[in-house]
C-alpha atoms as a PDB file:
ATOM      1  CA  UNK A   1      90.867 116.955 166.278  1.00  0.00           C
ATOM      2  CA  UNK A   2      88.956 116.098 163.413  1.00  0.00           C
ATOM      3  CA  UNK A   3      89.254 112.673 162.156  1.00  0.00           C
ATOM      4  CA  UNK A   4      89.902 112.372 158.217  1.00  0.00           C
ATOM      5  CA  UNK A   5      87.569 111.457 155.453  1.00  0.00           C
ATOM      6  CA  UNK A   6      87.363 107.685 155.948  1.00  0.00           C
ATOM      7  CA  UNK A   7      89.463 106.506 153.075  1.00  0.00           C
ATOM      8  CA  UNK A   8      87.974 103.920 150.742  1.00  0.00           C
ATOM      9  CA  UNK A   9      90.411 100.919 151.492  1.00  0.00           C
ATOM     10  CA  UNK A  10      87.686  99.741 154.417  1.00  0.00           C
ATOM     11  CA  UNK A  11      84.756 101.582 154.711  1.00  0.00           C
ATOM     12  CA  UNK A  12      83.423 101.670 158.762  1.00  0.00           C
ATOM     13  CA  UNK A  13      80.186 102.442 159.719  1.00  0.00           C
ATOM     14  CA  UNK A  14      80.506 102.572 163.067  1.00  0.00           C
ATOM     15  CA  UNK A  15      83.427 105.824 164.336  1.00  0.00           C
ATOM     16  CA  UNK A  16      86.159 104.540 165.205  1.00  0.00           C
ATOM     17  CA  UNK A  17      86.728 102.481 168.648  1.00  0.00           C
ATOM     18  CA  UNK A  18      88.029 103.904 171.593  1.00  0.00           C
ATOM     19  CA  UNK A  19      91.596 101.950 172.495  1.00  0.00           C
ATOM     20  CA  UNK A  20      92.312 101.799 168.836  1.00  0.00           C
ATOM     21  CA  UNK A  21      95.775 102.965 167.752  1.00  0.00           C
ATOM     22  CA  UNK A  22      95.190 105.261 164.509  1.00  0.00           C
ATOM     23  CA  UNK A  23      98.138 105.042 162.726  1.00  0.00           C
ATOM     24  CA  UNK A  24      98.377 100.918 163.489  1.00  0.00           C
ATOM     25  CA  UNK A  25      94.714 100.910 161.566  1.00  0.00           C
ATOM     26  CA  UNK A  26      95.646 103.135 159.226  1.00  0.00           C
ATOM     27  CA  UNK A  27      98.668 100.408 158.566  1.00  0.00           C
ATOM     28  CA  UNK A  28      96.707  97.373 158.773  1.00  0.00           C
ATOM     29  CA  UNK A  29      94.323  98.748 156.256  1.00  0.00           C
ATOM     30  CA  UNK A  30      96.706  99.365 153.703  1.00  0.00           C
ATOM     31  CA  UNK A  31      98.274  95.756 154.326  1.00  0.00           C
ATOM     32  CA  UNK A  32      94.771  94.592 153.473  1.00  0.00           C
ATOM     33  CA  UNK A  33      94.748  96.548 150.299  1.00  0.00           C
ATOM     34  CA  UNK A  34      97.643  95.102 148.934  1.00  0.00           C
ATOM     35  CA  UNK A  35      96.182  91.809 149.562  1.00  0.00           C
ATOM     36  CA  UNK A  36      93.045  92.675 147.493  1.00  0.00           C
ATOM     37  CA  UNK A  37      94.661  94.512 145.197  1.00  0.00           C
ATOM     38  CA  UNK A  38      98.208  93.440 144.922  1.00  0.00           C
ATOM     39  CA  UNK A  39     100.831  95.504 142.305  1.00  0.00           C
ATOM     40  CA  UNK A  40      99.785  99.327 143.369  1.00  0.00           C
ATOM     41  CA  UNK A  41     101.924 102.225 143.408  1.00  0.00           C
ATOM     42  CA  UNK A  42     102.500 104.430 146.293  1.00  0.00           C
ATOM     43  CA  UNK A  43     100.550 106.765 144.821  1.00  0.00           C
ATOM     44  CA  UNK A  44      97.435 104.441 143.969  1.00  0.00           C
ATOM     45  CA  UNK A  45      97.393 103.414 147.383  1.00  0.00           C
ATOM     46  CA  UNK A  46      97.613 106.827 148.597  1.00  0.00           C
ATOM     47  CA  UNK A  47      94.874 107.930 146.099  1.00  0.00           C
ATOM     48  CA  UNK A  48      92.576 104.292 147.427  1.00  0.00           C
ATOM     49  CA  UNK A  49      93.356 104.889 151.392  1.00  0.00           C
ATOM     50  CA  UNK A  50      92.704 108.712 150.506  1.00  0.00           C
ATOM     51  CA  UNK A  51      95.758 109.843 152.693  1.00  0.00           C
ATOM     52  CA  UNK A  52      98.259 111.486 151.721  1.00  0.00           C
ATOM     53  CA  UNK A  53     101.274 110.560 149.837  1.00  0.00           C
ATOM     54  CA  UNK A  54     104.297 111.039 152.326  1.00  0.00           C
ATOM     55  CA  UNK A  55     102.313 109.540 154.829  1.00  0.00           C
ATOM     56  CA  UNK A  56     101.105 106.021 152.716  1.00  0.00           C
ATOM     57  CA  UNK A  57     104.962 106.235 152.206  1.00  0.00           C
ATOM     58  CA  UNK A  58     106.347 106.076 156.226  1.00  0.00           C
ATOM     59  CA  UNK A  59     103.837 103.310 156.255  1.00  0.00           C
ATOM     60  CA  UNK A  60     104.759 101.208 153.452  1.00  0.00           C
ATOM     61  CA  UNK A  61     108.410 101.528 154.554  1.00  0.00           C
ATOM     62  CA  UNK A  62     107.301 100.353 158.041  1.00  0.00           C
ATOM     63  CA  UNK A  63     105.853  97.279 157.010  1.00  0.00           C
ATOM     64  CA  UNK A  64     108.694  96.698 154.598  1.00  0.00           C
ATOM     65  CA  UNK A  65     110.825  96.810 157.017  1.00  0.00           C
ATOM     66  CA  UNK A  66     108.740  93.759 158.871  1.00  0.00           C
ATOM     67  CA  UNK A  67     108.311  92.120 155.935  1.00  0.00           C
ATOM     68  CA  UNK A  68     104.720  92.272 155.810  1.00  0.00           C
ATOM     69  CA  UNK A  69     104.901  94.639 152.709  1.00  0.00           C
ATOM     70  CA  UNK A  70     107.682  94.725 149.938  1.00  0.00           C
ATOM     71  CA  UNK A  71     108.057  96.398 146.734  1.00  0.00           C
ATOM     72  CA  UNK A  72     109.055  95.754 143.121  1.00  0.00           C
ATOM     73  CA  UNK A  73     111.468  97.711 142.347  1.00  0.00           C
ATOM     74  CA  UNK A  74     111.438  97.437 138.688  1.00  0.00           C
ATOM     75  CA  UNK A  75     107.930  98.677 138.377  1.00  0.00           C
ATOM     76  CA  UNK A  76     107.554 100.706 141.391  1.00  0.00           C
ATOM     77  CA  UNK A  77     104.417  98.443 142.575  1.00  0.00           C
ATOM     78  CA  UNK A  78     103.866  97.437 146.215  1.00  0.00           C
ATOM     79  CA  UNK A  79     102.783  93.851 147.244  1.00  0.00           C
ATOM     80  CA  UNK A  80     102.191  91.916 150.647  1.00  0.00           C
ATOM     81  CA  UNK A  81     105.254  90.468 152.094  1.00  0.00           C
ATOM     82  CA  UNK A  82     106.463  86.691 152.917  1.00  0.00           C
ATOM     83  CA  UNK A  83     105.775  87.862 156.993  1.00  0.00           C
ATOM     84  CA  UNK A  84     101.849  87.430 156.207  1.00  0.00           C
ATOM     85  CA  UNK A  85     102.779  83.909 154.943  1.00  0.00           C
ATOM     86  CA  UNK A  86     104.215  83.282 158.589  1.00  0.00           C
ATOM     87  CA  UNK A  87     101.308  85.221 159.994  1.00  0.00           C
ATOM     88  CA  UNK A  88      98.426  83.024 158.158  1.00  0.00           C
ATOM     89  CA  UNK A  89     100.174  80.075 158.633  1.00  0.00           C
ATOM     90  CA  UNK A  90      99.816  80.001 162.411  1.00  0.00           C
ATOM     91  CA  UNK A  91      96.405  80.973 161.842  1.00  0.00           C
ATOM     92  CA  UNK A  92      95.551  77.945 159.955  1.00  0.00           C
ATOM     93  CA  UNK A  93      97.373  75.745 162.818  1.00  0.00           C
ATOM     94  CA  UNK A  94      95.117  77.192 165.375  1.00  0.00           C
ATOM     95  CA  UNK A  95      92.227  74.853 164.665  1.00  0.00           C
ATOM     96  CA  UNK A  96      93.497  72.582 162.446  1.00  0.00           C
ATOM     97  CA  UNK A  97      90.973  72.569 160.421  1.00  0.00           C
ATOM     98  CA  UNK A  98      92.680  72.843 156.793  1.00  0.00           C
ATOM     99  CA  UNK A  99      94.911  70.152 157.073  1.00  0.00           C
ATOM    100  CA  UNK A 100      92.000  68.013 157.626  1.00  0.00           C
ATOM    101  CA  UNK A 101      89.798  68.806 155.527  1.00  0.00           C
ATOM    102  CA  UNK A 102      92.446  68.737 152.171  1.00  0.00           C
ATOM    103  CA  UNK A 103      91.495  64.870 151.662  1.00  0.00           C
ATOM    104  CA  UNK A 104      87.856  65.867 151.723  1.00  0.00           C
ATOM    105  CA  UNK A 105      87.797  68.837 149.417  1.00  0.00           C
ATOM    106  CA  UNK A 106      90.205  66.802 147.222  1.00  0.00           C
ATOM    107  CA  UNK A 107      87.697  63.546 147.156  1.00  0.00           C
ATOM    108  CA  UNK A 108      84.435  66.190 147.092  1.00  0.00           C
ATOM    109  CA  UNK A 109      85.854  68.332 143.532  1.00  0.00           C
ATOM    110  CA  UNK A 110      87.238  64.525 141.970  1.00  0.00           C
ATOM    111  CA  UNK A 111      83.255  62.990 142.163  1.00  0.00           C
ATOM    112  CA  UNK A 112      82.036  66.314 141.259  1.00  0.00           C
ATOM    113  CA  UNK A 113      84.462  67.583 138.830  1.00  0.00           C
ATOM    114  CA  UNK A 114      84.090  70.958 140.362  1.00  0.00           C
ATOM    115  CA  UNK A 115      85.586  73.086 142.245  1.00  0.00           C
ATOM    116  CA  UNK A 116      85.587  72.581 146.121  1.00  0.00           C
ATOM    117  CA  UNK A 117      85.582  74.934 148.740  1.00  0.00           C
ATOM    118  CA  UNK A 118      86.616  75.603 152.517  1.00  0.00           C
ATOM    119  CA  UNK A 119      85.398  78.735 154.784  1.00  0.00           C
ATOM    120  CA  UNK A 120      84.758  79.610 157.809  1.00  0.00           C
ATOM    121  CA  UNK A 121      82.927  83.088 159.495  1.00  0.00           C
ATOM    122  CA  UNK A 122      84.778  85.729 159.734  1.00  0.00           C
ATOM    123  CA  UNK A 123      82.702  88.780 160.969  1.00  0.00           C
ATOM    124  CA  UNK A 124      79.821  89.352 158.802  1.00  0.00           C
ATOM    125  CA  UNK A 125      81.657  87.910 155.683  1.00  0.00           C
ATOM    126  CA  UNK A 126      83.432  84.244 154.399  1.00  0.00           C
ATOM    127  CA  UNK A 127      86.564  83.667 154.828  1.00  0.00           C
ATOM    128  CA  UNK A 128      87.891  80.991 151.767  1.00  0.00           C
ATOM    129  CA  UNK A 129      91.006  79.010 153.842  1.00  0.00           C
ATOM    130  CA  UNK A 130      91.798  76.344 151.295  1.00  0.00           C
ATOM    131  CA  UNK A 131      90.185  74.943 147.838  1.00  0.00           C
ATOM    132  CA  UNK A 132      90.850  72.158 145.538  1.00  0.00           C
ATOM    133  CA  UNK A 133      90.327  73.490 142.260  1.00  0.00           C
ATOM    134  CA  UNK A 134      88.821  71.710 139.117  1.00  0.00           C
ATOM    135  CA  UNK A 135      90.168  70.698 135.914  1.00  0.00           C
ATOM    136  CA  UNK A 136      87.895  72.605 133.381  1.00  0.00           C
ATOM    137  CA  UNK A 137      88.867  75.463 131.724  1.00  0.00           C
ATOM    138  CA  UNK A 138      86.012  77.150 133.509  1.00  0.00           C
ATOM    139  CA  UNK A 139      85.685  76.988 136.876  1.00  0.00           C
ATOM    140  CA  UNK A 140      85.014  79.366 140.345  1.00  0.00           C
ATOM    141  CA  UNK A 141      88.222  80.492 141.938  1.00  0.00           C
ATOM    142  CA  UNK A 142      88.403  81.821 145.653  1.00  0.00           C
ATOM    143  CA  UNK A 143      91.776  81.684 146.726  1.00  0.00           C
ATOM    144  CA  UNK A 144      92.421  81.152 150.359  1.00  0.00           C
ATOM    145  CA  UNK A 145      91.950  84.884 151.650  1.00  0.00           C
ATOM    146  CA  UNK A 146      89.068  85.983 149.865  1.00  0.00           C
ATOM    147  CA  UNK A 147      85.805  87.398 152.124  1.00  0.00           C
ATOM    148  CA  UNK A 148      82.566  86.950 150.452  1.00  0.00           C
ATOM    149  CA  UNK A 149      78.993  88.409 152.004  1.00  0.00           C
ATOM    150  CA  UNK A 150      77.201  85.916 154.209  1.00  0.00           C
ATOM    151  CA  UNK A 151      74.171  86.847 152.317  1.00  0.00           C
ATOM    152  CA  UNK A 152      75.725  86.420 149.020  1.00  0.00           C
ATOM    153  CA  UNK A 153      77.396  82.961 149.586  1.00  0.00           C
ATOM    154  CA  UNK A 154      76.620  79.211 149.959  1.00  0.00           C
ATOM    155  CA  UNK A 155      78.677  78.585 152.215  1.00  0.00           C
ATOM    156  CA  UNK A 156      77.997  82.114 154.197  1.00  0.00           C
ATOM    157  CA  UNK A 157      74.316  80.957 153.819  1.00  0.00           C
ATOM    158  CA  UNK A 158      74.790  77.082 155.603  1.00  0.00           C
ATOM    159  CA  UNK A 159      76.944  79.370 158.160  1.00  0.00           C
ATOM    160  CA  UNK A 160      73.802  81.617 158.878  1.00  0.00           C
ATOM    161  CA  UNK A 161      71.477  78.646 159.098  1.00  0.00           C
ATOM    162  CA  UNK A 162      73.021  76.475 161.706  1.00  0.00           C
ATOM    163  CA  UNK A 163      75.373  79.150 162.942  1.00  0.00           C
ATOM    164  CA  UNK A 164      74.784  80.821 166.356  1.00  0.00           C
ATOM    165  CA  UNK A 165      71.180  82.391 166.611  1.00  0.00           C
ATOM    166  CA  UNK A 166      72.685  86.030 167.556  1.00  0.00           C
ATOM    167  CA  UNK A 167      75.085  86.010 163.857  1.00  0.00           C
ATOM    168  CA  UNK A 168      71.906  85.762 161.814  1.00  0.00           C
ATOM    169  CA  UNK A 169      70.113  87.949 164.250  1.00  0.00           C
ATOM    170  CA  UNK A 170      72.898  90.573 163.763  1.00  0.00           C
ATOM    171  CA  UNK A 171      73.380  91.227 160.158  1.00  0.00           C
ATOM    172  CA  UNK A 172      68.974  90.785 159.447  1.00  0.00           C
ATOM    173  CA  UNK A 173      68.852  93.548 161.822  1.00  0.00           C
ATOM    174  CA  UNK A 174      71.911  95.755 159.711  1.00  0.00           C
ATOM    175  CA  UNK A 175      71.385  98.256 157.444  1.00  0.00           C
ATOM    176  CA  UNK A 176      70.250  96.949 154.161  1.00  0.00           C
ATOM    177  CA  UNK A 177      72.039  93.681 152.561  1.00  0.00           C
ATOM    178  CA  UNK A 178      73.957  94.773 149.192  1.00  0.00           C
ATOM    179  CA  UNK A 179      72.616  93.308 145.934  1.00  0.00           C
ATOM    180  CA  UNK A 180      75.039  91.941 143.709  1.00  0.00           C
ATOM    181  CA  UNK A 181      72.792  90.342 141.184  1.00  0.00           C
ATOM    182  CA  UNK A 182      68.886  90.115 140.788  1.00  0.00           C
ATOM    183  CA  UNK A 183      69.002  87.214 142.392  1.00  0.00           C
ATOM    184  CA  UNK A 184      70.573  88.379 145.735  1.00  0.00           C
ATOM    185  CA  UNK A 185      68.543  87.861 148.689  1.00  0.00           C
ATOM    186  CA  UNK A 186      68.269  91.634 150.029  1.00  0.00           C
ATOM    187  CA  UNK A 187      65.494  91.709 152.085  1.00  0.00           C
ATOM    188  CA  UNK A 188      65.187  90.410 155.667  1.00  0.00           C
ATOM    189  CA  UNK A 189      61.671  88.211 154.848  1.00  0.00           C
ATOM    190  CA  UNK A 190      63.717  86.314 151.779  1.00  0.00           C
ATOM    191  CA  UNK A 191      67.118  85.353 153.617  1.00  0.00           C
ATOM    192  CA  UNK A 192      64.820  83.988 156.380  1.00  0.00           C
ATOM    193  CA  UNK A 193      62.782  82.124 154.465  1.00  0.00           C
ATOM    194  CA  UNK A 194      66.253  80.371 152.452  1.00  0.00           C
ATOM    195  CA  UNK A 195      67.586  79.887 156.135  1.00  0.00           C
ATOM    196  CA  UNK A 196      64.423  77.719 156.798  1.00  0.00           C
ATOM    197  CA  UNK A 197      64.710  75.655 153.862  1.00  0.00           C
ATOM    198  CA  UNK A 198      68.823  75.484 154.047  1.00  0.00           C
ATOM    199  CA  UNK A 199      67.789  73.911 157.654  1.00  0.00           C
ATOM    200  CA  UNK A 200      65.318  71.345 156.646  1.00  0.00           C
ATOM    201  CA  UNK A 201      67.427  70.210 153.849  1.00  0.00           C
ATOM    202  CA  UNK A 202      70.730  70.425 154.908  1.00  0.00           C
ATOM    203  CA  UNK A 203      72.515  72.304 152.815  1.00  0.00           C
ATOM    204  CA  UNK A 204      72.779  75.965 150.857  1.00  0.00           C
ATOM    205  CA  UNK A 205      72.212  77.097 147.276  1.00  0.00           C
ATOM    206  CA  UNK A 206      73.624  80.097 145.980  1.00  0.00           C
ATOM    207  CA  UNK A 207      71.713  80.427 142.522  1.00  0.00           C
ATOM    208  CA  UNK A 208      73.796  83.395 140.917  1.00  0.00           C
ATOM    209  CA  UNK A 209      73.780  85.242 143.948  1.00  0.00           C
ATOM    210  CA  UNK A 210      77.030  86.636 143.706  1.00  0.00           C
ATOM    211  CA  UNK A 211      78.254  86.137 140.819  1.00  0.00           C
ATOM    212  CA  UNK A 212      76.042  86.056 137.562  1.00  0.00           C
ATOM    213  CA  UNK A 213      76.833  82.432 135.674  1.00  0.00           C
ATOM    214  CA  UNK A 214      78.169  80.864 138.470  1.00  0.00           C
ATOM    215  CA  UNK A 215      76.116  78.787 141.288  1.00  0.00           C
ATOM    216  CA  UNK A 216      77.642  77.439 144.471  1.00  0.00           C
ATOM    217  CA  UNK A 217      76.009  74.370 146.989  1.00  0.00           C
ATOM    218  CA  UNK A 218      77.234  74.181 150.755  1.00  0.00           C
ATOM    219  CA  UNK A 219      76.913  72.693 154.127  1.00  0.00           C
ATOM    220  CA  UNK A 220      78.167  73.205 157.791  1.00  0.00           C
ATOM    221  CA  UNK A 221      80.910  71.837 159.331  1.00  0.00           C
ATOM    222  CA  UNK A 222      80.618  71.076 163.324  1.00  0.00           C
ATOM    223  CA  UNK A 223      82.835  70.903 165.713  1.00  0.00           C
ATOM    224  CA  UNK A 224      82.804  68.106 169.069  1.00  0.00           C
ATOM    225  CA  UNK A 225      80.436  71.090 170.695  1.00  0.00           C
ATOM    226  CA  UNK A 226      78.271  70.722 167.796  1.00  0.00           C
ATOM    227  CA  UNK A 227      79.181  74.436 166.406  1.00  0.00           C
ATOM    228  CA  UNK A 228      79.372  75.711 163.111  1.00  0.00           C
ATOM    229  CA  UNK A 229      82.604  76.639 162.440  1.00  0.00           C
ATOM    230  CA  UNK A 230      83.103  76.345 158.728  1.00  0.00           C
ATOM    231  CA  UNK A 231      81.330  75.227 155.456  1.00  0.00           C
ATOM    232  CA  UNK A 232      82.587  73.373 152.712  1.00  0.00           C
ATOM    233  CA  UNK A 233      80.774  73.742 148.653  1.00  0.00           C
ATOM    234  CA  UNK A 234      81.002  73.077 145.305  1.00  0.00           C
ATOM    235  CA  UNK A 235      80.732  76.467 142.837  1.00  0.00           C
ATOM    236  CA  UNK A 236      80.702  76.064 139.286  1.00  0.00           C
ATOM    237  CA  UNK A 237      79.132  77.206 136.086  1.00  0.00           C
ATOM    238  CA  UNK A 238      75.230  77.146 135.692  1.00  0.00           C
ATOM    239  CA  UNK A 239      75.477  75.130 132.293  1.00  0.00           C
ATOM    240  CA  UNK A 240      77.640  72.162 134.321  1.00  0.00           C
ATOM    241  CA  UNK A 241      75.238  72.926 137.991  1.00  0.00           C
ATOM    242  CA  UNK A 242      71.837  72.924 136.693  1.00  0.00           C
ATOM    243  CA  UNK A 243      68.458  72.712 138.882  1.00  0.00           C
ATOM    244  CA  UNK A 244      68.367  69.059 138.226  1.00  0.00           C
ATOM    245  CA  UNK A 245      71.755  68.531 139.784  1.00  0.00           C
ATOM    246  CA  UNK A 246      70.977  70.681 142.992  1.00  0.00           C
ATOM    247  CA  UNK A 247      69.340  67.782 145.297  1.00  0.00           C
ATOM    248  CA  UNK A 248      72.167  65.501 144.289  1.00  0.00           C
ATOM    249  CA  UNK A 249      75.147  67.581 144.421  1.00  0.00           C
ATOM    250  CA  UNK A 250      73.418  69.174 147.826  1.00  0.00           C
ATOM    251  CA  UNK A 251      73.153  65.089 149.663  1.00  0.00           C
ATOM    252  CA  UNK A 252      77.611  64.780 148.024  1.00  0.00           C
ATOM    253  CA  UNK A 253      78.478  67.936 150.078  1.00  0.00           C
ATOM    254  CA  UNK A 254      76.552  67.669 152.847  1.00  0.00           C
ATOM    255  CA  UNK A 255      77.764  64.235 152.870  1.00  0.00           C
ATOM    256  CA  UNK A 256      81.622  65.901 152.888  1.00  0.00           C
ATOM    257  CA  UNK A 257      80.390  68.402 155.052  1.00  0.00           C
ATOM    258  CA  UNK A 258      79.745  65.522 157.715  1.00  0.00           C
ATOM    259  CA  UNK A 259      82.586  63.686 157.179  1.00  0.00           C
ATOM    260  CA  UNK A 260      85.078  66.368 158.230  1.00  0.00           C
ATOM    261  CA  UNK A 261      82.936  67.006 161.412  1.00  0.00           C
ATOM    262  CA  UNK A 262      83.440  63.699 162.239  1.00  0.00           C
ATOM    263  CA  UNK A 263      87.122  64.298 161.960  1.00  0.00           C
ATOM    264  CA  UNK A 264      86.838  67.012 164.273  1.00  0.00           C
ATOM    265  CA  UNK A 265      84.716  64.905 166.787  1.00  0.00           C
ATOM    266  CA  UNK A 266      81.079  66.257 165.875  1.00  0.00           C
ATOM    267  CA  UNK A 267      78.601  63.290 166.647  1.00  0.00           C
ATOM    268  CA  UNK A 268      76.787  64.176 163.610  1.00  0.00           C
END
């Protein structure tokens, strides 16, 4: 049997894996639809997932039923469910790892007066797990749950530096890096040669990368092995993070960076 057109929810490269249940993946990609793009109608999702209506619907009312999904019913809309609260929550407890690094993010955006940021590697993306947001009006926003390209990140960036050799290896040797601005590193020679500065300096500089306007600094975060296992950065406005600022703001985080590795028994 013919598998469907692969709907747009999650594109795949790669077919699909042998062992996997279809219907469970066809689930678990809707579930992360509503997370990305919370307040859809059945027959948004159904257009997005590019299945068909009756059957988005079975699968809605399954995960409703879990309470992993729910809807409104006042404006027909569909939204993740408390159960993914439950879910995430045991995820953060695995490593501890947020709790301990709440001080630190809180300390890191009050001397910078931006915003601070926790991630850790999550496939070929960042995955934001907590934040302590600034107080200015403008300001960088990654709620915990949001993926960002390791390419296209400061904190994907440190990850890829002092990460495991095999990570970098693996997404240089994928098929093309996706530019986001003119200033995204796309080609295999220019994110090596920022990895080889990001690892005689210390720490990461997203200069617009992602996000026109908006300019991010990060460092890694070890763990008593000496792994990489998250980042932590400040992202803010270019008119507030100039160039001048970069070498100081770069020493504050990696600074953070080392202090919740200590906490987590890294020697360094």
């Amino acid at each position: 049997m013919t598998e469907p057109t692969r709907r747009r929810g999650r594109p795949r490269s790669a077919p699909e894996a042998s062992g996997t249940i279809q219907a469970l993946d066809r689930a678990l990609d809707i579930l992360d639809l509503l997370a990305a793009h919370p307040g859809l109608t059945l027959s948004e999702v159904a257009e997005k997932m590019e299945q068909s209506p009756s059957t988005v619907h079975r699968v809605l009312h399954t995960l409703a039923a879990r309470g992993v999904a729910e809807s409104d019913p006042a404006t027909q809309t569909w939204h993740i469910g408390p159960a993914t609260f439950r879910l995430g929550s045991a995820f953060m407890r695995r490593s501890g790892i947020v709790e301990r690094a709440r001080p630190v993010l809180r300390a890191l955006m009050e001397h910078t007066g931006e915003t601070a940021n926790l991630g850790i590697l999550n496939g070929d993306s960042v995955l934001f797990v907590s934040q302590a947001e600034t107080h200015e009006t403008i300001r960088a926003f990654f709620p915990p749950g949001t993926r960002s390209p390791l390419h296209a990140s400061g904190i994907g960036k440190a990850l890829l530096a002092f990460g495991r050799p095999e990570t970098a290896r693996a997404l240089l040797a994928g098929a093309g890096l996706q530019r986001f601005t003119d200033k995204t590193l796309i080609t295999v020679e220019a994110l090596a040669e920022d990895m080889a500065r990001i690892r005689t300096r210390g720490f990461s500089f997203d200069d617009e990368e992602r996000t026109r306007g908006m300019r991010c600094i990060a460092a890694p975060v070890f763990d008593l092995s000496g792994e990489a296992v998250a980042g932590i950065s400040v992202s803010g406005p270019t008119h507030r993070i100039g160039q001048e600022h970069v070498k100081t703001l770069g020493a504050t985080v990696a600074a953070a960076a080392s202090e919740l590795s200590q906490a987590l028994g890294a020697e360094r």
